[in-house]
N, C-alpha and C. Protein backbone atom coordinates (compact mmCIF):
# COMPACT_ATOMS: atom_id res chain seq x y z
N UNK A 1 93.52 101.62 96.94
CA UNK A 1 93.13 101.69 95.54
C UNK A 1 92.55 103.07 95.25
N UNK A 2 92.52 103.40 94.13
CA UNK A 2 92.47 104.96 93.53
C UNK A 2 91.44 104.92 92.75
N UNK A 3 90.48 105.77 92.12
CA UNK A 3 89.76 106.57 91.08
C UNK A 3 89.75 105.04 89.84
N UNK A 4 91.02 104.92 89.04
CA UNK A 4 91.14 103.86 88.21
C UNK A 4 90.91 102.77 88.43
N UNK A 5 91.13 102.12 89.79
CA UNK A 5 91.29 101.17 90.14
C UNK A 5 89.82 100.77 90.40
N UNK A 6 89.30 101.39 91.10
CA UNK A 6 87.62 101.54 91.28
C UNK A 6 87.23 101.09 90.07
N UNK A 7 86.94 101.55 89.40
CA UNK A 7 86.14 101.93 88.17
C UNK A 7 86.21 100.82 87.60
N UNK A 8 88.05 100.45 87.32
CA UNK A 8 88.35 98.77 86.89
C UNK A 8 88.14 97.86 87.71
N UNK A 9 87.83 97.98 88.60
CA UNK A 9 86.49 96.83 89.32
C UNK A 9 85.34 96.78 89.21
N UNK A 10 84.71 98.30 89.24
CA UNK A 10 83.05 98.35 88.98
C UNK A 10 82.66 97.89 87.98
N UNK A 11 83.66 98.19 86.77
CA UNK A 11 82.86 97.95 85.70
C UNK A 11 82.73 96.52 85.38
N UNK A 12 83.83 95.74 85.82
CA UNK A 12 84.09 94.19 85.35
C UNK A 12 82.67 93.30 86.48
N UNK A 13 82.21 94.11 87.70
CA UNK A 13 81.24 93.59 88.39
C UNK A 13 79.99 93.90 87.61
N UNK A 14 79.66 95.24 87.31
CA UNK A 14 78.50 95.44 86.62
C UNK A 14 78.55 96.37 85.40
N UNK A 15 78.73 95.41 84.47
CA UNK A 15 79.20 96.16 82.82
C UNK A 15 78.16 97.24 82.83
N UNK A 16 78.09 97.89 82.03
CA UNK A 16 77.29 99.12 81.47
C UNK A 16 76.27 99.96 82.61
N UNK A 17 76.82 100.35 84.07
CA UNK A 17 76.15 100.44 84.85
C UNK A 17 77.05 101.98 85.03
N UNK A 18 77.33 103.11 84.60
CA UNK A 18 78.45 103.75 84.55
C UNK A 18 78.14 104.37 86.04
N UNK A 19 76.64 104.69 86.64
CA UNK A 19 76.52 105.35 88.03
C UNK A 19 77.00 104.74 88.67
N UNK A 20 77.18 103.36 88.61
CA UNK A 20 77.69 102.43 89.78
C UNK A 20 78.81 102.64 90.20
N UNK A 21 80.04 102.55 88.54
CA UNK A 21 80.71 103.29 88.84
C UNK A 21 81.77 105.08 88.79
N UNK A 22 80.64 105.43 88.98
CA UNK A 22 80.79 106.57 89.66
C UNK A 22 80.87 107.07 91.00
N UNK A 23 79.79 106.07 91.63
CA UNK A 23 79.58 106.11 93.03
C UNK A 23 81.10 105.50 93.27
N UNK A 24 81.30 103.98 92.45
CA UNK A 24 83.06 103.41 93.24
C UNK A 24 83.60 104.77 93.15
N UNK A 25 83.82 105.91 92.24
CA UNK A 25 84.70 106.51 92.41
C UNK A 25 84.90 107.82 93.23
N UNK A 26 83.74 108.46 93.93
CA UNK A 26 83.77 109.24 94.36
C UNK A 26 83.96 109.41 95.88
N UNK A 27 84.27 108.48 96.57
CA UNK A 27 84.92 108.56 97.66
C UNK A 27 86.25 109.12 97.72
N UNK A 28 86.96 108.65 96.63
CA UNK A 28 88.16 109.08 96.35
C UNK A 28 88.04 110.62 95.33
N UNK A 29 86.99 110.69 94.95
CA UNK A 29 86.83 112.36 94.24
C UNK A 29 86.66 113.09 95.77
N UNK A 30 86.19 113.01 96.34
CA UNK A 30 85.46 113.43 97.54
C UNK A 30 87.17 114.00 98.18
N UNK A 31 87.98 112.51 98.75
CA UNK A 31 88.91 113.41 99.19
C UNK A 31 89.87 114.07 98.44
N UNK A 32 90.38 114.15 96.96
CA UNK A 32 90.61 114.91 96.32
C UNK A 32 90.48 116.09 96.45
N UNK A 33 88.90 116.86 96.52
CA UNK A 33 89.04 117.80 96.98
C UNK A 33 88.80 118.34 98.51
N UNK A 34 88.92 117.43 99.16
CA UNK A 34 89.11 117.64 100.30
C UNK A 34 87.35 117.56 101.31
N UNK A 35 87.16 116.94 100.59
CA UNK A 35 85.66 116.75 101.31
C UNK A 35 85.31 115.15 101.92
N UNK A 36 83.98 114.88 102.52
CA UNK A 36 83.94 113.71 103.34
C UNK A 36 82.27 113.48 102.70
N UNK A 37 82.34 112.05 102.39
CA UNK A 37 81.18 111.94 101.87
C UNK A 37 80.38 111.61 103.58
N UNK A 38 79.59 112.40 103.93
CA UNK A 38 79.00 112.36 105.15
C UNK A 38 77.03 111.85 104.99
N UNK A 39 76.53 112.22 103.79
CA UNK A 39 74.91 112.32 103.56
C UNK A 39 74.41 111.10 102.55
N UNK A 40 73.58 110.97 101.93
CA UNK A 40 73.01 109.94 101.52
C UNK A 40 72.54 110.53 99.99
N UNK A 41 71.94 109.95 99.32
CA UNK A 41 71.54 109.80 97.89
C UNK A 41 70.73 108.95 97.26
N UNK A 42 69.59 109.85 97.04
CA UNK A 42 68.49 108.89 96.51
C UNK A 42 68.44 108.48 95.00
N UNK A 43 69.29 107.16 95.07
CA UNK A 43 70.11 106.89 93.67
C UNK A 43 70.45 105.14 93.89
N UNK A 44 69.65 104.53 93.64
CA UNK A 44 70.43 103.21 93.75
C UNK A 44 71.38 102.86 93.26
N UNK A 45 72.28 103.11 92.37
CA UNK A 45 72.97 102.96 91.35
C UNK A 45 74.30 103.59 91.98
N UNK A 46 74.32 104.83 92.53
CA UNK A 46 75.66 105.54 92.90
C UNK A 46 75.45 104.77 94.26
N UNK A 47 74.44 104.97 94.86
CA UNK A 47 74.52 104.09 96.46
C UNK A 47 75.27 102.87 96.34
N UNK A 48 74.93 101.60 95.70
CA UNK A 48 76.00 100.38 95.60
C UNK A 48 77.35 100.62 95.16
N UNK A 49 77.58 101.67 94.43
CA UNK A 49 78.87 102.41 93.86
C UNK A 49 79.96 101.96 95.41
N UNK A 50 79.31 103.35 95.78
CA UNK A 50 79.86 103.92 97.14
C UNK A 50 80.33 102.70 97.93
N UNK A 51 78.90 101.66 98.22
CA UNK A 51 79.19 100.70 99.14
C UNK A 51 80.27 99.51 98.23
N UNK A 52 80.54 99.64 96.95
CA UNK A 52 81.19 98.61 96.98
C UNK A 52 82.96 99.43 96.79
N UNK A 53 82.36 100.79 96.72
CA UNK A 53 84.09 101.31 97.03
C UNK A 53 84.58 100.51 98.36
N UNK A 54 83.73 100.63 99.38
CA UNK A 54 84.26 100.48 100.50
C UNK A 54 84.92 99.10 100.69
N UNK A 55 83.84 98.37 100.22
CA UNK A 55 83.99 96.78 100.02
C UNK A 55 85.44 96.25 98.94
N UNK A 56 85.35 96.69 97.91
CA UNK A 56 87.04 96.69 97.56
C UNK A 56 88.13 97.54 98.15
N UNK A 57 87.86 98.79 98.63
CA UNK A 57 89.35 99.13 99.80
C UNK A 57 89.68 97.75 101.04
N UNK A 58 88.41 97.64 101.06
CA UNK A 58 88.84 96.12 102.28
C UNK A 58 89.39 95.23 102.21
N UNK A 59 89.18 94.88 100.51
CA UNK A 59 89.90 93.79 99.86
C UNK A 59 91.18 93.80 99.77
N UNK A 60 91.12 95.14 98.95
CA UNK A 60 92.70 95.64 98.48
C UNK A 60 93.58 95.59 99.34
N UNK A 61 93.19 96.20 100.64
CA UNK A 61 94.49 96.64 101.73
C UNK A 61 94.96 95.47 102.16
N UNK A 62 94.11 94.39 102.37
CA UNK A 62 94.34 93.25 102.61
C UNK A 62 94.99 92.40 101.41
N UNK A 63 95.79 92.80 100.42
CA UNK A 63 95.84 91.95 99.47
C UNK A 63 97.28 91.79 99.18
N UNK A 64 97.78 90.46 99.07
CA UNK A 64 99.54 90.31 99.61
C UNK A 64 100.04 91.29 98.22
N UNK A 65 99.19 91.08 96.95
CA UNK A 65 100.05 92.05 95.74
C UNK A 65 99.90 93.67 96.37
N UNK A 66 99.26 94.16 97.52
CA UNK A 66 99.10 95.18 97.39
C UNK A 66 100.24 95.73 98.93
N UNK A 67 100.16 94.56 99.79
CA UNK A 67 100.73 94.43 101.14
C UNK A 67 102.30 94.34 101.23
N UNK A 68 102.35 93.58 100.24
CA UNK A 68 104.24 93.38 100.19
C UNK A 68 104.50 93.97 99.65
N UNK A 69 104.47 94.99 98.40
CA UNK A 69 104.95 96.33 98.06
C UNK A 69 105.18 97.25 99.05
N UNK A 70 103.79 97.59 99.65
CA UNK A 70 104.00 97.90 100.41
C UNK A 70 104.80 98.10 101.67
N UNK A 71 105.19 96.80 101.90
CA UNK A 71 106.34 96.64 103.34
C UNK A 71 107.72 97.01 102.76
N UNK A 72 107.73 96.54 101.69
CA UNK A 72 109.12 96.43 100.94
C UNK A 72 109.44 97.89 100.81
N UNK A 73 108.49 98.95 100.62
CA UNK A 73 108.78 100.36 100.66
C UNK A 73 108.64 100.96 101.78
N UNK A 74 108.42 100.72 102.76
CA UNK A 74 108.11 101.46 104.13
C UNK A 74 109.59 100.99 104.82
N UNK A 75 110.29 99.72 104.54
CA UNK A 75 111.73 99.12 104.97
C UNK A 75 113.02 100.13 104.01
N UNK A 76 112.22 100.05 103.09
CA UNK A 76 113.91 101.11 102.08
C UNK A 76 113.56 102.44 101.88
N UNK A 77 112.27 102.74 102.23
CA UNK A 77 112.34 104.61 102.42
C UNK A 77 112.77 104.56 104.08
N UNK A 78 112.80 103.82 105.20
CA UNK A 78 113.46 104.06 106.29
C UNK A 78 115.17 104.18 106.23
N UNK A 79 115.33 103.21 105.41
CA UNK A 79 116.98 103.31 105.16
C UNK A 79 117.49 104.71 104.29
N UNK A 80 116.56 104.97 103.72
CA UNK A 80 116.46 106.69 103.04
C UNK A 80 116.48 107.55 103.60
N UNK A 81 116.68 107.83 104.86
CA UNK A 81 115.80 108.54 105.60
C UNK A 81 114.70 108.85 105.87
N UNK A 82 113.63 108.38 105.26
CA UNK A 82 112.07 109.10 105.03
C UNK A 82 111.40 108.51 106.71
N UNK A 83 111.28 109.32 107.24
CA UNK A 83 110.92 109.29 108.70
C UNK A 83 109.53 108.41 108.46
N UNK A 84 109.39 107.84 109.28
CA UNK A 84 107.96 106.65 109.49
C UNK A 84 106.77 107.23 108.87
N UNK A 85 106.32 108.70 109.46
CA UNK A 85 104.79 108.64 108.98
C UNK A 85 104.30 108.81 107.20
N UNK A 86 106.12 109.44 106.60
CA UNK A 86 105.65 110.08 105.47
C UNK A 86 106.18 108.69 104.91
N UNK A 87 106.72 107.72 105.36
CA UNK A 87 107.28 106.62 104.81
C UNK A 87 105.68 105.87 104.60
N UNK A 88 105.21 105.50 105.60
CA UNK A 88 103.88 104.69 105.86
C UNK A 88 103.09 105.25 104.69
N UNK A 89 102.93 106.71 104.45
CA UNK A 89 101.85 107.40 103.30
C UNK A 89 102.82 106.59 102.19
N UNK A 90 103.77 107.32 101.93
CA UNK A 90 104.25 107.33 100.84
C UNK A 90 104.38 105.31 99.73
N UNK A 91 104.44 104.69 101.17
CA UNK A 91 104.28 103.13 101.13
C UNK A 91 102.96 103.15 100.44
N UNK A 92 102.00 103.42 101.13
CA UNK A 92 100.76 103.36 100.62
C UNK A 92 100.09 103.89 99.66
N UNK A 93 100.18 105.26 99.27
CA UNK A 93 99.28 105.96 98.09
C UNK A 93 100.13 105.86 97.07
N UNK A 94 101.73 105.68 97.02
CA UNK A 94 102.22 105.58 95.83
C UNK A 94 102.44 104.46 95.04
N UNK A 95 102.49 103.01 95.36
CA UNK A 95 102.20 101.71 94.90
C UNK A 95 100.54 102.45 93.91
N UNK A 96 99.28 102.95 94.74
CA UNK A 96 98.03 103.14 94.37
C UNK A 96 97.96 104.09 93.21
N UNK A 97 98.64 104.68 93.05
CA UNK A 97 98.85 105.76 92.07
C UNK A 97 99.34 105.06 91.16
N UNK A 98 100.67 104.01 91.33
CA UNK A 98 100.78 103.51 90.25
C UNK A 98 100.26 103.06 89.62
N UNK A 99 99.39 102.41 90.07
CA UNK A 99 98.75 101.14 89.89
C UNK A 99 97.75 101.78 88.79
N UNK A 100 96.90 102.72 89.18
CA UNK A 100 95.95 103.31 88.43
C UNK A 100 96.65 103.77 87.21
N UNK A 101 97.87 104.28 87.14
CA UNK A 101 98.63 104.75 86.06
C UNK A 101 98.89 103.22 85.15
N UNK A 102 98.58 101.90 85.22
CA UNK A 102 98.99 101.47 84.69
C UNK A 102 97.56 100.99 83.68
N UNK A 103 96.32 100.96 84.59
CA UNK A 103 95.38 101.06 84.57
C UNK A 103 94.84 101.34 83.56
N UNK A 104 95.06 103.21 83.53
CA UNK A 104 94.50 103.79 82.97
C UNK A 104 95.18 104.13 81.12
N UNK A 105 96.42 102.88 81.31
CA UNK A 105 96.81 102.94 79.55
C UNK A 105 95.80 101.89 79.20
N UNK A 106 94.80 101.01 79.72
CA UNK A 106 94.39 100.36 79.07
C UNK A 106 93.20 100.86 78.68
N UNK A 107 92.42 101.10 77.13
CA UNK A 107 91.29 102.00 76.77
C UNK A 107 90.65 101.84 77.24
N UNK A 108 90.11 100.23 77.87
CA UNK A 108 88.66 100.12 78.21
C UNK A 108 88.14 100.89 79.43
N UNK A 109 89.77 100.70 80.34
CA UNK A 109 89.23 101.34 81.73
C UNK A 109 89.43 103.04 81.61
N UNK A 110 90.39 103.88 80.67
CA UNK A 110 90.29 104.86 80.14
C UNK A 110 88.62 105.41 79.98
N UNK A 111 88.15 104.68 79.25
CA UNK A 111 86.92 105.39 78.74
C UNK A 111 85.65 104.80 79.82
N UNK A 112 86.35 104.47 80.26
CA UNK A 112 85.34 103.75 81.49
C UNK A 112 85.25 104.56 82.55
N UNK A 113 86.45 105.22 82.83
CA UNK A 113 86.49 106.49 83.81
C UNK A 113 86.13 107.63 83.17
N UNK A 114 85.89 107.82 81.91
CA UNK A 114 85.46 109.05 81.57
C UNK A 114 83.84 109.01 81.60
N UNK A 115 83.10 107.84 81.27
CA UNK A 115 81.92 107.51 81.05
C UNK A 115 81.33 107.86 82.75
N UNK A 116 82.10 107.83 83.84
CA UNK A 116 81.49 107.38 85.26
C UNK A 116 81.37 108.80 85.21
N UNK A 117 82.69 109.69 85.14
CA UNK A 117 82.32 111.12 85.22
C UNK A 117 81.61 112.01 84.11
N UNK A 118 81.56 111.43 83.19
CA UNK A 118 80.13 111.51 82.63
C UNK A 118 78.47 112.06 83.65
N UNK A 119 78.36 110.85 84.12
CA UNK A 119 77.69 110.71 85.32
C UNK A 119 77.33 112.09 85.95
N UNK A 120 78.37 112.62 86.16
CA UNK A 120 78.32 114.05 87.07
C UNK A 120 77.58 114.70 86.34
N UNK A 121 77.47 115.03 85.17
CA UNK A 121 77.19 116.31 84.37
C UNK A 121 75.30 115.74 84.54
N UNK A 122 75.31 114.31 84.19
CA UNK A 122 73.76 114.36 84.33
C UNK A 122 73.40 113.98 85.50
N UNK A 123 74.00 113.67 86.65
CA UNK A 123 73.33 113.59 87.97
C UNK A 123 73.23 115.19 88.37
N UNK A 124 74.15 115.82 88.27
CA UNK A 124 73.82 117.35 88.42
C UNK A 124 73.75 117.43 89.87
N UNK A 125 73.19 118.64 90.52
CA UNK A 125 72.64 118.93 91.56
C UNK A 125 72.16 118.00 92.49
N UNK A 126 71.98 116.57 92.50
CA UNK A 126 71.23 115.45 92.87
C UNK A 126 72.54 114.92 94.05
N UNK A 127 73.82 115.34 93.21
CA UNK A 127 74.99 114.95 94.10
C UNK A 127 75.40 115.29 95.36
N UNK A 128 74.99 116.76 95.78
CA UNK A 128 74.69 117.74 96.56
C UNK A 128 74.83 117.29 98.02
N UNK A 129 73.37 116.02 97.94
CA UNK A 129 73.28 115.65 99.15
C UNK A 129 73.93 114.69 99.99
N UNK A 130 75.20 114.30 98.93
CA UNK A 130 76.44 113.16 99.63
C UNK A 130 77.01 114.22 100.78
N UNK A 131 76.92 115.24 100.72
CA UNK A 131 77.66 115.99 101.75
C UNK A 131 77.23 117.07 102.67
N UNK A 132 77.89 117.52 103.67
CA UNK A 132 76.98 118.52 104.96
C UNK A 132 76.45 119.45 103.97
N UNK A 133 75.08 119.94 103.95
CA UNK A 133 74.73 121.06 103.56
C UNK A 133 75.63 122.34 103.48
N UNK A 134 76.52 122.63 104.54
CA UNK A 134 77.34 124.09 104.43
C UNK A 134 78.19 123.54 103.69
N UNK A 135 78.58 122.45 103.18
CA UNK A 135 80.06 122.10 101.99
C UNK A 135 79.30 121.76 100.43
N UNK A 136 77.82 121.66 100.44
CA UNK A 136 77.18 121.58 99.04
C UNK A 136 77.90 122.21 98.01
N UNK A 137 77.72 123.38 98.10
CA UNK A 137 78.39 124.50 97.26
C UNK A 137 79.53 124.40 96.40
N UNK A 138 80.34 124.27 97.78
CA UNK A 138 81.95 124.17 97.36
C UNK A 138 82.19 122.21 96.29
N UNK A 139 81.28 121.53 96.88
CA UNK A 139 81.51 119.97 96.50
C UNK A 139 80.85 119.79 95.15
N UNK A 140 79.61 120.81 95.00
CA UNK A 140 79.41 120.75 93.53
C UNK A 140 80.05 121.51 92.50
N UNK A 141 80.57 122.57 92.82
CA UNK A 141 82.11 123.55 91.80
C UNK A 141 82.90 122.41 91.91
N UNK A 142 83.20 121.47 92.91
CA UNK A 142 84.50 120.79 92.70
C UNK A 142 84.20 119.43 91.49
N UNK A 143 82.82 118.67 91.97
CA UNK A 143 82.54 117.77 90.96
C UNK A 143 82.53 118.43 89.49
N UNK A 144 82.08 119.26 89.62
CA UNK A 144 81.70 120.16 87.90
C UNK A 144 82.89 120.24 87.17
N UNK A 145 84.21 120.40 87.89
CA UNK A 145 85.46 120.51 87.29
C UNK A 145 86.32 118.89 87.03
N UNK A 146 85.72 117.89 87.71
CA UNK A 146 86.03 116.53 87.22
C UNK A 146 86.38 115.80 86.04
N UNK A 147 85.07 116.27 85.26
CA UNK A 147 84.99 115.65 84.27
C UNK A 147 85.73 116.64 82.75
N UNK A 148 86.22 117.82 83.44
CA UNK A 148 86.87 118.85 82.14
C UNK A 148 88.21 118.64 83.05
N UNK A 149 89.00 118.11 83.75
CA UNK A 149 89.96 117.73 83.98
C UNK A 149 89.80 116.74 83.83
N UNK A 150 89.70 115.90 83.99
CA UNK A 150 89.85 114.04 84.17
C UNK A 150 90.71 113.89 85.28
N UNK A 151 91.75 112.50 85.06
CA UNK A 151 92.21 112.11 85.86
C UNK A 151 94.04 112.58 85.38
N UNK A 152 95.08 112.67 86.25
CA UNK A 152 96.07 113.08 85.95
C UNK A 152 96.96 112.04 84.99
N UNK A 153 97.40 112.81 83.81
CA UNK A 153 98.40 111.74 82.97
C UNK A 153 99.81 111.22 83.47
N UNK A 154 100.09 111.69 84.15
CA UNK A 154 101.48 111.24 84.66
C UNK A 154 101.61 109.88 85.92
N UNK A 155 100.40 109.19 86.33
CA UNK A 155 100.35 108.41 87.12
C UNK A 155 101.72 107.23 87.02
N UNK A 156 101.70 106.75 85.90
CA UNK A 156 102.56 105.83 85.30
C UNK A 156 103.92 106.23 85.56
N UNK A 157 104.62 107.93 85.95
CA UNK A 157 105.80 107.83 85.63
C UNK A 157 106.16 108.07 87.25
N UNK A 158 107.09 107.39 87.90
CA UNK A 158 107.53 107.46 89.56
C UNK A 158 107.97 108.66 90.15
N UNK A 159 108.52 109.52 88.73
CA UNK A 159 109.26 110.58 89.44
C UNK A 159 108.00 112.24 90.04
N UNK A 160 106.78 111.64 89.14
CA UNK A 160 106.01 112.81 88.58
C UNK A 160 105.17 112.14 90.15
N UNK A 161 104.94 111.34 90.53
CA UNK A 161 104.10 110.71 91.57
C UNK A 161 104.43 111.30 92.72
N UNK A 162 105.80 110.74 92.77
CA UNK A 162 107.02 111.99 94.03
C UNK A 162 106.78 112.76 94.22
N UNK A 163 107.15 113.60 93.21
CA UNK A 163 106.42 115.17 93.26
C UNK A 163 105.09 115.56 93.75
N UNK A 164 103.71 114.75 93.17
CA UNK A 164 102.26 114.75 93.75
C UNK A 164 103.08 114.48 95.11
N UNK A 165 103.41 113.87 95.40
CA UNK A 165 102.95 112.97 97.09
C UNK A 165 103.54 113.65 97.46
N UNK A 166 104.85 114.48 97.45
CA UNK A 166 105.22 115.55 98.21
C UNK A 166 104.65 116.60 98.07
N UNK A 167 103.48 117.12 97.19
CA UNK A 167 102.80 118.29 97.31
C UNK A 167 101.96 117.92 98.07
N UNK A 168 101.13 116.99 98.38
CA UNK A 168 100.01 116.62 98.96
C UNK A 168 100.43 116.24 100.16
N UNK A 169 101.32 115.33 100.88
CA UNK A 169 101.49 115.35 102.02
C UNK A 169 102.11 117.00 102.77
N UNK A 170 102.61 118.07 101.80
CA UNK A 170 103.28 118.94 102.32
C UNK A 170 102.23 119.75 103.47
N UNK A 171 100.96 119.33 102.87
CA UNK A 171 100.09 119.92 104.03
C UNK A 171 99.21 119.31 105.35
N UNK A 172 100.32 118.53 105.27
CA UNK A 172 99.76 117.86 106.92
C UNK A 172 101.30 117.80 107.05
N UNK A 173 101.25 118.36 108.64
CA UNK A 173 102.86 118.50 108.98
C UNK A 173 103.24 116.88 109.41
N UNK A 174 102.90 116.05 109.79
CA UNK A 174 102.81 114.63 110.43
C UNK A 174 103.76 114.02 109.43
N UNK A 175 102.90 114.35 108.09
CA UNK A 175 103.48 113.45 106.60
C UNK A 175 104.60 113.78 106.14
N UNK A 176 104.38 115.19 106.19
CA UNK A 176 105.35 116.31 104.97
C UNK A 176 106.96 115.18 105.30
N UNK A 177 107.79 115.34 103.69
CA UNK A 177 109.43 114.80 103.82
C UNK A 177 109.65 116.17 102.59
N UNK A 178 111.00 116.25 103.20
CA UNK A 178 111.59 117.39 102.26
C UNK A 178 111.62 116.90 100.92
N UNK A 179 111.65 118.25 100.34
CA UNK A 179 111.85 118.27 98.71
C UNK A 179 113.55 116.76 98.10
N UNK A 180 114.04 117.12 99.20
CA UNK A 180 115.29 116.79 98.70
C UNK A 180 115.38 115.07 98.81
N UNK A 181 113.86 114.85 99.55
CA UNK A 181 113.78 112.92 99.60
C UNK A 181 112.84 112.57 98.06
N UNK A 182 112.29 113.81 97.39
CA UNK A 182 111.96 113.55 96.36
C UNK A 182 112.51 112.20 95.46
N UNK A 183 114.05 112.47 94.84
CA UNK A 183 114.43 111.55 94.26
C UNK A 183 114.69 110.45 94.54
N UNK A 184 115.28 110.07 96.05
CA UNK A 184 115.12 108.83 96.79
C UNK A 184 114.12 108.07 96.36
N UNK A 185 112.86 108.62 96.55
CA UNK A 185 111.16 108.29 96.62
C UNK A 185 111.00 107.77 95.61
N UNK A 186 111.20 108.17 94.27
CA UNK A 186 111.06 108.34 93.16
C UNK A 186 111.59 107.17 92.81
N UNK A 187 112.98 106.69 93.18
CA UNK A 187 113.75 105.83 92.54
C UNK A 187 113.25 104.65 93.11
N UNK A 188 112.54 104.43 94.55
CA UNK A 188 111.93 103.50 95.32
C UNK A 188 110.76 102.81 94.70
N UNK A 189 109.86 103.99 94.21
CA UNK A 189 108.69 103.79 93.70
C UNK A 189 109.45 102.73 92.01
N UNK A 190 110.39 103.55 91.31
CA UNK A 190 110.35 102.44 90.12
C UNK A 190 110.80 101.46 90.10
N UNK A 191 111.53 101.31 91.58
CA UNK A 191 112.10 99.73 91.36
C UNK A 191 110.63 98.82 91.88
N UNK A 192 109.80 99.42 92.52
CA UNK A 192 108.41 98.61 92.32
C UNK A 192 107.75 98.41 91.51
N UNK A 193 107.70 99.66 91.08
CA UNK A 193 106.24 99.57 89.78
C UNK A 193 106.60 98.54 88.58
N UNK A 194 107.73 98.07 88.62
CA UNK A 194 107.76 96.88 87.65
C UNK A 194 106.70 95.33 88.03
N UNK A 195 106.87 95.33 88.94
CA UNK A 195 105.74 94.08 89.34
C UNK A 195 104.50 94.52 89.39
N UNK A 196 104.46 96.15 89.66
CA UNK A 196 102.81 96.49 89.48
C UNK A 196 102.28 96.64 88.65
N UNK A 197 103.50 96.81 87.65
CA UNK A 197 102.70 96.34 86.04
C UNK A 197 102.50 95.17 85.78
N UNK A 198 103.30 94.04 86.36
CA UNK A 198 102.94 92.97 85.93
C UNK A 198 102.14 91.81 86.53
N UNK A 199 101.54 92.76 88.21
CA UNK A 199 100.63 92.38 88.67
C UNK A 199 98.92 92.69 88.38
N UNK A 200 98.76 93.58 87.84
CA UNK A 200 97.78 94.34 87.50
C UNK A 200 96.72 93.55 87.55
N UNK A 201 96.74 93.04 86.46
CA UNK A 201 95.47 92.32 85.59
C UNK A 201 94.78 91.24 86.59
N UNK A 202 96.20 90.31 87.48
CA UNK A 202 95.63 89.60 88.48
C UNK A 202 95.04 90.22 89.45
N UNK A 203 95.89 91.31 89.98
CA UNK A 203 95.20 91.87 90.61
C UNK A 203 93.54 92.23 91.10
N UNK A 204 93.30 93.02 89.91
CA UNK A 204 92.10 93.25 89.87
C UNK A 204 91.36 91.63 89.40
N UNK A 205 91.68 91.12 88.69
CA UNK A 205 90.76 89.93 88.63
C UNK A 205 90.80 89.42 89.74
N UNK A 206 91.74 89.18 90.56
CA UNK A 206 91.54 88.47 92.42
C UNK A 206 90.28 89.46 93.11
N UNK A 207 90.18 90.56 92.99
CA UNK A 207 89.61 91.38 93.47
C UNK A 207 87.76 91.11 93.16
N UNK A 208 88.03 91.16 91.92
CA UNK A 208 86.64 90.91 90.96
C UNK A 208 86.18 89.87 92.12
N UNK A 209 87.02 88.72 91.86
CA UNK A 209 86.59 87.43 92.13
C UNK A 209 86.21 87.49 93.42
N UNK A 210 86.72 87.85 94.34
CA UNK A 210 86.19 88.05 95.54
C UNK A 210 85.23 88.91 96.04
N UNK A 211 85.15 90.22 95.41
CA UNK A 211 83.58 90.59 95.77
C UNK A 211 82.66 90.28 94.65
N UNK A 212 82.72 88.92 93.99
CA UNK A 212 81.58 88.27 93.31
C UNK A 212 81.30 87.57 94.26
N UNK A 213 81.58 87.15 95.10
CA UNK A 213 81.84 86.08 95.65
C UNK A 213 80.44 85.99 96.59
């Protein structure tokens, strides 16, 4: 689960709590730009964030709407050629991407992710200490630019996802698949994302329901 997906859990657990989710979302801001949330934060509010990011990735990965997409694409990007490891990523973060793209047409969770990164501008400097002291620096220029970018508009469309996931895996050699499995990928991803639109809503409400639980 992604940035959107977070957020459309945090908020349905604890309405009007926007640090809370902020904290869901910054594990996944964190590796965005390439950082590791390693330090602590004297913040109750982003602290349960964080811990219940973790607590819904547990859910999620485990979750047959999120699992059988999954298999179903790791079996027909092999018949594609897409060699195992970039197959396994590509199985995995691109169902998640969608998902958030479908997410994020709905206003509430729209402005719900803008409200968390909100958050940043008045937690400020306070954020600092989620990470090693020698990466402070670099992790607060990167949060500061969050919230005047947002989140990317093209989540929703398969071919534009392709493209991300082949820029982003291109830098780990393990992952990287050529430019030219792009459209394969692409066409894989939309014959899914039709059920991930029309899984959504359960989705996350199964989710809700279980870390209410």
């Amino acid at each position: 689960m992604n940035v959107a997906g977070h957020v459309a859990v945090a908020m349905r657990l604890h309405p009007a709590r926007p640090q809370i989710w902020l904290g869901a979302a910054l594990p996944d801001l964190a590796a965005m730009g390439r950082h590791r949330l390693l330090g602590s934060i004297d913040n109750h509010d982003v602290t349960r964030g964080i811990q219940l990011h973790h607590r819904t990735d547990e859910a999620f990965h485990r979750h047959l709407l999120f699992t059988e997409p999954m298999a179903r694409l790791r079996r027909v990007l092999a018949v594609d050629g897409v060699s195992r490891g970039p197959a396994r990523a590509v199985a995995h973060v691109g169902p998640e991407l969608l998902l958030d793209g479908e997410l994020l047409a709905e206003a509430i969770v729209d402005s719900s992710v803008k409200s968390a990164f909100d958050e940043i501008v008045s937690l400020g400097s306070t954020l600092a200490t989620l990470v090693a002291v020698d990466k402070q620096a670099d992790w607060l220029r990167h949060l500061a630019q969050v919230p005047e970018w947002g989140l990317p508009d093209d989540y929703d469309d398969p071919t534009s996802v392709a493209i991300r996931l082949h820029r982003i895996l291109d830098r780990r050699p393990r992952l990287a698949f050529d430019q030219a499995l792009v459209s394969p990928i692409a066409s894989r991803l939309a014959a899914e994302q039709t059920q991930i639109v029309a899984t959504s809503e359960e989705l996350v409400a199964s989710l809700v329901a279980e870390l209410a639980g």
